[in-house]
PDB file of N, CA and C in Angstrom:
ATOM      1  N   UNK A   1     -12.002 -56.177  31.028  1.00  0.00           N
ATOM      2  CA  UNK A   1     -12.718 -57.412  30.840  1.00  0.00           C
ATOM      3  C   UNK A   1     -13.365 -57.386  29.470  1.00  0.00           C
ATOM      4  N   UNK A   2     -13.797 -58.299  29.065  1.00  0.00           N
ATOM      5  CA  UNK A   2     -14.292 -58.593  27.854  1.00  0.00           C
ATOM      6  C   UNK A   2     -15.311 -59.656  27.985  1.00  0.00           C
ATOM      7  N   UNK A   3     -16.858 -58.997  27.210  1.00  0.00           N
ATOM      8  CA  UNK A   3     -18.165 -59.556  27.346  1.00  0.00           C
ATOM      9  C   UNK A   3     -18.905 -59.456  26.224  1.00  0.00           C
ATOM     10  N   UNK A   4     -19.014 -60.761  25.497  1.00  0.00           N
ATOM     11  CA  UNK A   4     -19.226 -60.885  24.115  1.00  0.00           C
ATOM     12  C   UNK A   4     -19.084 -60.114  23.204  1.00  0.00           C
ATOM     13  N   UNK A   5     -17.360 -60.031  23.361  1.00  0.00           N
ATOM     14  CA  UNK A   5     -17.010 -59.372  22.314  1.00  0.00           C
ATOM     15  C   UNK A   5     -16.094 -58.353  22.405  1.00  0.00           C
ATOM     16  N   UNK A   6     -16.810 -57.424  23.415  1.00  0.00           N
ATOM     17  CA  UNK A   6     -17.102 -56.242  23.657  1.00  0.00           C
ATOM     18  C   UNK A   6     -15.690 -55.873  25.170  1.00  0.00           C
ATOM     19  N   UNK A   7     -14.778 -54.918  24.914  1.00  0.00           N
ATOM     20  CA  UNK A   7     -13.908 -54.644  25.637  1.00  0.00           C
ATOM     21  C   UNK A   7     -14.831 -53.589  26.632  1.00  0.00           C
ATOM     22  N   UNK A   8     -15.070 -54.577  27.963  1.00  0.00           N
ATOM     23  CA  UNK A   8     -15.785 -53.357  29.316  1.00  0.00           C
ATOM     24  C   UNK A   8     -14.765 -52.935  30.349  1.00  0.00           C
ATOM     25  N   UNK A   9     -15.013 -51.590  31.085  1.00  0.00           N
ATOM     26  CA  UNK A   9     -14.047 -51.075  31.880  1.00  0.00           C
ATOM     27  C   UNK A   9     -15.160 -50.329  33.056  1.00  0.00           C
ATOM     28  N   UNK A  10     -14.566 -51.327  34.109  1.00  0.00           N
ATOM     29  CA  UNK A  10     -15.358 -50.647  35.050  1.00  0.00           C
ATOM     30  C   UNK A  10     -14.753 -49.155  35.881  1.00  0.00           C
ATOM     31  N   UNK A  11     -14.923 -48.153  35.845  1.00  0.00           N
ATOM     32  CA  UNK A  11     -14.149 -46.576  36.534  1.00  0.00           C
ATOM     33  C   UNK A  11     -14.573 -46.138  37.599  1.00  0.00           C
ATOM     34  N   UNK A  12     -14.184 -46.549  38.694  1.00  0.00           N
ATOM     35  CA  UNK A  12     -14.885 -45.928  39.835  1.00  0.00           C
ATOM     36  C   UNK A  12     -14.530 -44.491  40.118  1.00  0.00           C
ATOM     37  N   UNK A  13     -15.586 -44.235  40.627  1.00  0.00           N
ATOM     38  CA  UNK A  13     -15.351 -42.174  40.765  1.00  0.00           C
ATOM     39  C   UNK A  13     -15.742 -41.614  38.957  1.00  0.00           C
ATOM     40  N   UNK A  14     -16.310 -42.595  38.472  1.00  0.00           N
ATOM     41  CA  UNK A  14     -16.313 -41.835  36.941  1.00  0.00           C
ATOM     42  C   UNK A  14     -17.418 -40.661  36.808  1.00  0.00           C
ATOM     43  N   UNK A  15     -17.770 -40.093  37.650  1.00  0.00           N
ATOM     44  CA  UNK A  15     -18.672 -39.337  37.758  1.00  0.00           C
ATOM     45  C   UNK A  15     -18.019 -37.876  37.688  1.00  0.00           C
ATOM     46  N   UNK A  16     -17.195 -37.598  38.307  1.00  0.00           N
ATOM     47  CA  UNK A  16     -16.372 -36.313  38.111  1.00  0.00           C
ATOM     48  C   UNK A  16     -14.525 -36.666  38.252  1.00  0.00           C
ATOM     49  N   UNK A  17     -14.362 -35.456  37.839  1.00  0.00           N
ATOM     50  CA  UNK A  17     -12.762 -35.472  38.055  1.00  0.00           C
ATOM     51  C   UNK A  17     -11.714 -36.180  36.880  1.00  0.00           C
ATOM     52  N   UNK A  18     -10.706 -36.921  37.745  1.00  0.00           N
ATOM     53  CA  UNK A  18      -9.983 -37.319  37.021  1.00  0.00           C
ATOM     54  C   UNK A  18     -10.591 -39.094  36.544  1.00  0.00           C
ATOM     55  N   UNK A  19     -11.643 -39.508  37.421  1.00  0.00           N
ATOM     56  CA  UNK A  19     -12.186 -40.731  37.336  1.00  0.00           C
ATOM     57  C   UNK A  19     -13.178 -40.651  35.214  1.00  0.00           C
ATOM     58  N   UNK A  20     -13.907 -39.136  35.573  1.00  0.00           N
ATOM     59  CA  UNK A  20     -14.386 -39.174  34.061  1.00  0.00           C
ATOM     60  C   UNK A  20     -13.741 -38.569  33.265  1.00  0.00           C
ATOM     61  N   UNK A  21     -12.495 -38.108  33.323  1.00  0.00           N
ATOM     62  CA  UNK A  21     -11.737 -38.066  32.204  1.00  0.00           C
ATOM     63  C   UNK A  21     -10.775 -39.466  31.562  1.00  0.00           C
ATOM     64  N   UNK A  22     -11.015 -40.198  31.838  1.00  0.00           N
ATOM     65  CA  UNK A  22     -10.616 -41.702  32.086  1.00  0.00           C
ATOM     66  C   UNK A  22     -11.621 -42.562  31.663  1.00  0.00           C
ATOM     67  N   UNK A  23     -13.085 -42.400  32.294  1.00  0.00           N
ATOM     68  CA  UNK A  23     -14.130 -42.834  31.494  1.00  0.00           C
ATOM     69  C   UNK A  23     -14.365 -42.551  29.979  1.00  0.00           C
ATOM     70  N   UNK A  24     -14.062 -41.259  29.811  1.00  0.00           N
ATOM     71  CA  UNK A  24     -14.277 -40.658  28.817  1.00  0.00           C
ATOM     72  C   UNK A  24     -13.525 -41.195  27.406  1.00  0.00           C
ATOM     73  N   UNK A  25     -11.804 -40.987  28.082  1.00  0.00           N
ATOM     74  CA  UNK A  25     -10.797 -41.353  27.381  1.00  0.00           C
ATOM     75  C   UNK A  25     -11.347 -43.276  26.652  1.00  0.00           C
ATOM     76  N   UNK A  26     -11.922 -43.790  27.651  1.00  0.00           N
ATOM     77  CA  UNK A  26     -11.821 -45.131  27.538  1.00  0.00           C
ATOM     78  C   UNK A  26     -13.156 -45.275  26.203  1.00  0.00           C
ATOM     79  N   UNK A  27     -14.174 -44.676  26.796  1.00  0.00           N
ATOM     80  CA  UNK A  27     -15.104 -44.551  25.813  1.00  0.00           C
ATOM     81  C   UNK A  27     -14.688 -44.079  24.081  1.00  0.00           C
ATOM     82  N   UNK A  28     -13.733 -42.962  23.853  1.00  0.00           N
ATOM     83  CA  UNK A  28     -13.355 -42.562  23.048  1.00  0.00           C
ATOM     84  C   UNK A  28     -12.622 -44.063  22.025  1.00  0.00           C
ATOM     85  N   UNK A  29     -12.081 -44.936  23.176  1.00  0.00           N
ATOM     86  CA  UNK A  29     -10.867 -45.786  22.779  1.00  0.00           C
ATOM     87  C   UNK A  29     -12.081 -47.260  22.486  1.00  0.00           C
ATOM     88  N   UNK A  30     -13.079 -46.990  21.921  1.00  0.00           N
ATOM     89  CA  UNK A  30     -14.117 -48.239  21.773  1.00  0.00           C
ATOM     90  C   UNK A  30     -14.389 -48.886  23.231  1.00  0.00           C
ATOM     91  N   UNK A  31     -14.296 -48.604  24.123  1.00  0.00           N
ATOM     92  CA  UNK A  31     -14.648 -49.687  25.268  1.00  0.00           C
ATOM     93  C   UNK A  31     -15.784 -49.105  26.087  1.00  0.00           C
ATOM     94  N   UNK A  32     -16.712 -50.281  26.180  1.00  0.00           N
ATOM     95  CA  UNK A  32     -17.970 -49.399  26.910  1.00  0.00           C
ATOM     96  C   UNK A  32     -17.637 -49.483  28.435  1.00  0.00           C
ATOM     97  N   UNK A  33     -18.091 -48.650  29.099  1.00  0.00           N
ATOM     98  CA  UNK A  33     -17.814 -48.128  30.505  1.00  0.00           C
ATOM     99  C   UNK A  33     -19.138 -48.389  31.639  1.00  0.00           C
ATOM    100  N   UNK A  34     -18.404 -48.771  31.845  1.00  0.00           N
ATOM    101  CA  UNK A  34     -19.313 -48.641  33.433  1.00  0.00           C
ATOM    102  C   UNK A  34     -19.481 -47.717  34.432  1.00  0.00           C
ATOM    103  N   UNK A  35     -19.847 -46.517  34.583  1.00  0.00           N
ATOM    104  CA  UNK A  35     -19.562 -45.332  35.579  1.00  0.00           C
ATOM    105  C   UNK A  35     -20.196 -45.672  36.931  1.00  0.00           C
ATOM    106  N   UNK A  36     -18.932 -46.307  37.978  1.00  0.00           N
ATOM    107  CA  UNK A  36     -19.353 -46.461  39.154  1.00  0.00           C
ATOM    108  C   UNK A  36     -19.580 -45.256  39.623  1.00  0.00           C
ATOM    109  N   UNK A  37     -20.224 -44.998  40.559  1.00  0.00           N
ATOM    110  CA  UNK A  37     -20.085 -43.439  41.781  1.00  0.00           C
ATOM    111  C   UNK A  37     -21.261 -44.423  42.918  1.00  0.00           C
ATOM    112  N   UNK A  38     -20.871 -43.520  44.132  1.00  0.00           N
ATOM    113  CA  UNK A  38     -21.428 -43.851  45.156  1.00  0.00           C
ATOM    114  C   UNK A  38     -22.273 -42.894  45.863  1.00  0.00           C
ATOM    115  N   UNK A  39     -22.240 -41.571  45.276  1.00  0.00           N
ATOM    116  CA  UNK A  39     -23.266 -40.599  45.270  1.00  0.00           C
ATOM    117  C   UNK A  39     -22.773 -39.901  44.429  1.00  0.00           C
ATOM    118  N   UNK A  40     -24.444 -39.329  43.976  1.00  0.00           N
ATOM    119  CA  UNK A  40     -24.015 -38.172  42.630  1.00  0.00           C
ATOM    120  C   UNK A  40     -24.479 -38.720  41.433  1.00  0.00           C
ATOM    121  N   UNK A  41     -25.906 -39.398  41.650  1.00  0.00           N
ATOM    122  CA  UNK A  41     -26.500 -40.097  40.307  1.00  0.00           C
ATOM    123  C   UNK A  41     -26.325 -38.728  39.307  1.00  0.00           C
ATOM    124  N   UNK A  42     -26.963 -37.707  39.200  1.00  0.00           N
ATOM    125  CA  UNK A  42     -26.822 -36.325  38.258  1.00  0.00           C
ATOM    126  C   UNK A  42     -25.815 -36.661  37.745  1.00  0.00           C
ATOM    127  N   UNK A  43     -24.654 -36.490  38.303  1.00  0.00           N
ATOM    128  CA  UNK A  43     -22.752 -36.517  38.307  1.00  0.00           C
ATOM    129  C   UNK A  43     -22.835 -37.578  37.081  1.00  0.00           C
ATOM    130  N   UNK A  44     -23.141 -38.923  37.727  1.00  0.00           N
ATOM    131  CA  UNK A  44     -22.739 -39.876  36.393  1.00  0.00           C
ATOM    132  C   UNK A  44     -23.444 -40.310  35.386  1.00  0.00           C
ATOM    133  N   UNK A  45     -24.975 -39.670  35.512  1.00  0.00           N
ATOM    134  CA  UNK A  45     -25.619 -39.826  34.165  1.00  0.00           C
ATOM    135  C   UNK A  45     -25.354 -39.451  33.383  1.00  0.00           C
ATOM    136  N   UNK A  46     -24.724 -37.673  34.307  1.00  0.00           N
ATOM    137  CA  UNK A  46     -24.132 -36.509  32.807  1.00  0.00           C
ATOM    138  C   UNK A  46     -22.781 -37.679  31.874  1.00  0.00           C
ATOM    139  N   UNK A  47     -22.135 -37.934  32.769  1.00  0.00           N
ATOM    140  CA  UNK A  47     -21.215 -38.598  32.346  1.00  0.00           C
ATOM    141  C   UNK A  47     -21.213 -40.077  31.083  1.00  0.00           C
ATOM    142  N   UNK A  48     -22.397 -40.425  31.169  1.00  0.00           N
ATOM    143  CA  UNK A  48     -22.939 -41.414  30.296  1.00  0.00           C
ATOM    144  C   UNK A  48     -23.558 -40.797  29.425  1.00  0.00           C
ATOM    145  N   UNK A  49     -24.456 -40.044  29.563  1.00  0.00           N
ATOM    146  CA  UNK A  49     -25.063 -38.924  28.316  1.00  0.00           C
ATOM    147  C   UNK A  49     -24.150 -38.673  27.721  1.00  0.00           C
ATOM    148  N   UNK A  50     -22.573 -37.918  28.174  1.00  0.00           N
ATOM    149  CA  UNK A  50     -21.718 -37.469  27.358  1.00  0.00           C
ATOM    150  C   UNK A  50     -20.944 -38.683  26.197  1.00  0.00           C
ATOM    151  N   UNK A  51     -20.964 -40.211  27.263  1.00  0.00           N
ATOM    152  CA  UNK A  51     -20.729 -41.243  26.021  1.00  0.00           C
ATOM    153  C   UNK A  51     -21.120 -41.163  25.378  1.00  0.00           C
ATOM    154  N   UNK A  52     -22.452 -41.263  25.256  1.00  0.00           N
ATOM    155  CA  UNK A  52     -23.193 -41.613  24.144  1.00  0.00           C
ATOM    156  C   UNK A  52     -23.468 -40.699  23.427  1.00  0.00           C
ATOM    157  N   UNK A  53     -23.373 -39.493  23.789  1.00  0.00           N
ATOM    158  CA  UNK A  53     -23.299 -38.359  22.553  1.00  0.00           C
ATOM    159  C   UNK A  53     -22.402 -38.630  21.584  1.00  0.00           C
ATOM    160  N   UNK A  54     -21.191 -38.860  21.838  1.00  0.00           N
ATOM    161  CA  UNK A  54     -20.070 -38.959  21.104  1.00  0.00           C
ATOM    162  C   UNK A  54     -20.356 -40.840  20.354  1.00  0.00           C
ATOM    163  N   UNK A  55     -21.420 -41.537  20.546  1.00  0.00           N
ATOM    164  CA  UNK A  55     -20.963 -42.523  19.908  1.00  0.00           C
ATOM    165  C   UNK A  55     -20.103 -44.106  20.742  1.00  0.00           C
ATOM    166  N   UNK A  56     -20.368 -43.723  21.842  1.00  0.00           N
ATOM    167  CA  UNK A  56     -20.089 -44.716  22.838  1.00  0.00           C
ATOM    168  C   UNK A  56     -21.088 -45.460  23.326  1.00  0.00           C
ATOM    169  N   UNK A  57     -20.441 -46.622  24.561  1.00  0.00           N
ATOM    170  CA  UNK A  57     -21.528 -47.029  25.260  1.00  0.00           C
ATOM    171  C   UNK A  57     -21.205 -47.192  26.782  1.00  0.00           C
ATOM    172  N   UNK A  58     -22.216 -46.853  27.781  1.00  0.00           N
ATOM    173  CA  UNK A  58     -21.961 -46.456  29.010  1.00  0.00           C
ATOM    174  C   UNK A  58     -23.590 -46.709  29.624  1.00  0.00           C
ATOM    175  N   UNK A  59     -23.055 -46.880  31.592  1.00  0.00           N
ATOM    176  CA  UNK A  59     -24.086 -47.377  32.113  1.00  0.00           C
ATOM    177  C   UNK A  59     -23.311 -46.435  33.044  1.00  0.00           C
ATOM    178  N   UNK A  60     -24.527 -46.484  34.419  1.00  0.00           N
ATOM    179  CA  UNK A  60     -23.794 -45.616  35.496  1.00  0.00           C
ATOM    180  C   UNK A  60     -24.868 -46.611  36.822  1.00  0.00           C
ATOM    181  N   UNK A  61     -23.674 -47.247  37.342  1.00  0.00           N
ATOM    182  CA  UNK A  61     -24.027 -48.151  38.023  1.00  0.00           C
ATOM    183  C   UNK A  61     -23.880 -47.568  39.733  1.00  0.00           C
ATOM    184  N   UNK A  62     -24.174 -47.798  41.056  1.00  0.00           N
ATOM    185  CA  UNK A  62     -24.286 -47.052  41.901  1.00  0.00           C
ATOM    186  C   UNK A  62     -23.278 -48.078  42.569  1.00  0.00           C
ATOM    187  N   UNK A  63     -22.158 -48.268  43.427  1.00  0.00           N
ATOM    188  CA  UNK A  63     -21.800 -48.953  44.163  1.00  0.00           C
ATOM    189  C   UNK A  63     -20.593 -48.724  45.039  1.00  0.00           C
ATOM    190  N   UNK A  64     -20.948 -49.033  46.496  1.00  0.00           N
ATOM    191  CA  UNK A  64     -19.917 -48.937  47.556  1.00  0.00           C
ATOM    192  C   UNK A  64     -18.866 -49.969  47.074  1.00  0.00           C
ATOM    193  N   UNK A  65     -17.451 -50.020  46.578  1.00  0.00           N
ATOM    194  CA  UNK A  65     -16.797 -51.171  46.153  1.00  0.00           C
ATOM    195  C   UNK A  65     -16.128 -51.621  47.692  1.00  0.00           C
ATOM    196  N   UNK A  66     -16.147 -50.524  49.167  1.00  0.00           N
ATOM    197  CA  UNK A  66     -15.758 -51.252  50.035  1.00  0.00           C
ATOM    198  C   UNK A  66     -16.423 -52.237  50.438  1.00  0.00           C
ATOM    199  N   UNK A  67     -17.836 -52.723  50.046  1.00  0.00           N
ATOM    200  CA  UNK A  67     -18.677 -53.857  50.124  1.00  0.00           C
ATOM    201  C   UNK A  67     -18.347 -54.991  49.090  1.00  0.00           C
ATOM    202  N   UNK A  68     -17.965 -55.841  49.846  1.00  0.00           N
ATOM    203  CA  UNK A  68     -17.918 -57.334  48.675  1.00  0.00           C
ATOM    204  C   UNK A  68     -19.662 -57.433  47.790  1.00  0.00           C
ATOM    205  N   UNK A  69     -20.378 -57.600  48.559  1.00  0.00           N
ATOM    206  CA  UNK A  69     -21.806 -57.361  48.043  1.00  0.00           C
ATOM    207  C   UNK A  69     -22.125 -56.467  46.401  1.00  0.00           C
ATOM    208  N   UNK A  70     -21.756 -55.322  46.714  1.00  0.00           N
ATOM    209  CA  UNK A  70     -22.042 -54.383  46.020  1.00  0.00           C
ATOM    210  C   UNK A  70     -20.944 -54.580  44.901  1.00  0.00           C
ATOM    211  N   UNK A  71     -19.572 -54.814  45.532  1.00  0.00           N
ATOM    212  CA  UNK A  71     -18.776 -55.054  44.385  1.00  0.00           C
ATOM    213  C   UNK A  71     -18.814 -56.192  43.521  1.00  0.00           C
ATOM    214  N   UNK A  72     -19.014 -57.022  43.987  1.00  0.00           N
ATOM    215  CA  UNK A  72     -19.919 -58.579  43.373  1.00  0.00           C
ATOM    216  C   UNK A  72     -20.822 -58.018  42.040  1.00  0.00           C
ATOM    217  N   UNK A  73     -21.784 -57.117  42.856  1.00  0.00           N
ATOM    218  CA  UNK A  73     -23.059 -56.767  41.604  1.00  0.00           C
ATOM    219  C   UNK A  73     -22.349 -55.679  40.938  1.00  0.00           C
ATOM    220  N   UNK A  74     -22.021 -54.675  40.954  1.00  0.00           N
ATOM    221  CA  UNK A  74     -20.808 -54.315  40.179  1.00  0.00           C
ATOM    222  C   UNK A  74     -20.196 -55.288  38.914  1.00  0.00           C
ATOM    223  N   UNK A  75     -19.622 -55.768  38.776  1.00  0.00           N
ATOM    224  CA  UNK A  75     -19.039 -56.745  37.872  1.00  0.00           C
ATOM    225  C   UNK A  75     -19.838 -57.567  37.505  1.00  0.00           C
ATOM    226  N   UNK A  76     -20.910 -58.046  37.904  1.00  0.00           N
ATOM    227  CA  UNK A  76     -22.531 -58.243  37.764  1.00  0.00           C
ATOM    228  C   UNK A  76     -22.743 -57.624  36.459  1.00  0.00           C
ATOM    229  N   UNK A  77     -22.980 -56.125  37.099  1.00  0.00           N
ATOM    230  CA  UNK A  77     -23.782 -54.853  36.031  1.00  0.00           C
ATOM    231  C   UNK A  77     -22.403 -54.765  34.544  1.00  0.00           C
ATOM    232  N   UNK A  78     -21.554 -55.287  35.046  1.00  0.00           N
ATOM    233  CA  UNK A  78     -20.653 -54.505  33.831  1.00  0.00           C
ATOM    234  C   UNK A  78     -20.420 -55.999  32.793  1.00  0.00           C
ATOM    235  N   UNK A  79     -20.521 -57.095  33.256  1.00  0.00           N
ATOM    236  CA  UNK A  79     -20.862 -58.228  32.534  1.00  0.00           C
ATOM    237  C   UNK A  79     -22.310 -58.255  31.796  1.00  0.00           C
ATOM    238  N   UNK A  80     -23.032 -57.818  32.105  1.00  0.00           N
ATOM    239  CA  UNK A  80     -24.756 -57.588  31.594  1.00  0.00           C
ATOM    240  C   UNK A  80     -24.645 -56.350  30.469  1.00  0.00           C
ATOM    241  N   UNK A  81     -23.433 -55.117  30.805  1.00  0.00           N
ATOM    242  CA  UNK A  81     -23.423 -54.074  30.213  1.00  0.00           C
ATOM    243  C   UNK A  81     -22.723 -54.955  28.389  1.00  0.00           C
ATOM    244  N   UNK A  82     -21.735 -55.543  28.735  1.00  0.00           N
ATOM    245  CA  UNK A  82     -20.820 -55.396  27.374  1.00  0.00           C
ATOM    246  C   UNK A  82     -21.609 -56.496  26.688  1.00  0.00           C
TER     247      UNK A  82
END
């Protein structure tokens, strides 16, 4: 998606694994990220700290996406992010 301007990517699971090597990659590639996780705030802050070390931009948003609700504010948070 794209939000003034700004190419956003929402990654669910970006907190560990193969979800933040993907975050990561995306961050590297100019696009700011959204790090969903659904537990494991630690997990995806590290993961946003590590954006922005390098010169990125990243949020770490908390959300069940099997909830319409949550996934709603989700895309919410990542429209507010870019």
């Amino acid at each position: 998606m794209t939000t003034n301007g700004q190419r956003v990517a929402i990654v669910t699971g970006a907190s560990k694994g193969i979800g933040r090597a993907i975050a990561l990659r995306l961050a590297r590639d100019g696009i700011a990220v959204v790090v969903n996780y659904a537990t494991g705030r630690e997990a995806a802050d590290a993961t946003v700290a590590e954006i922005e070390r390098s010169g990125g931009k990243a949020v770490a948003v908390q959300a069940d996406i099997g909830s319409p609700t949550a996934a709603a504010a989700l895309f919410d948070a990542a429209c507010r992010h870019g």
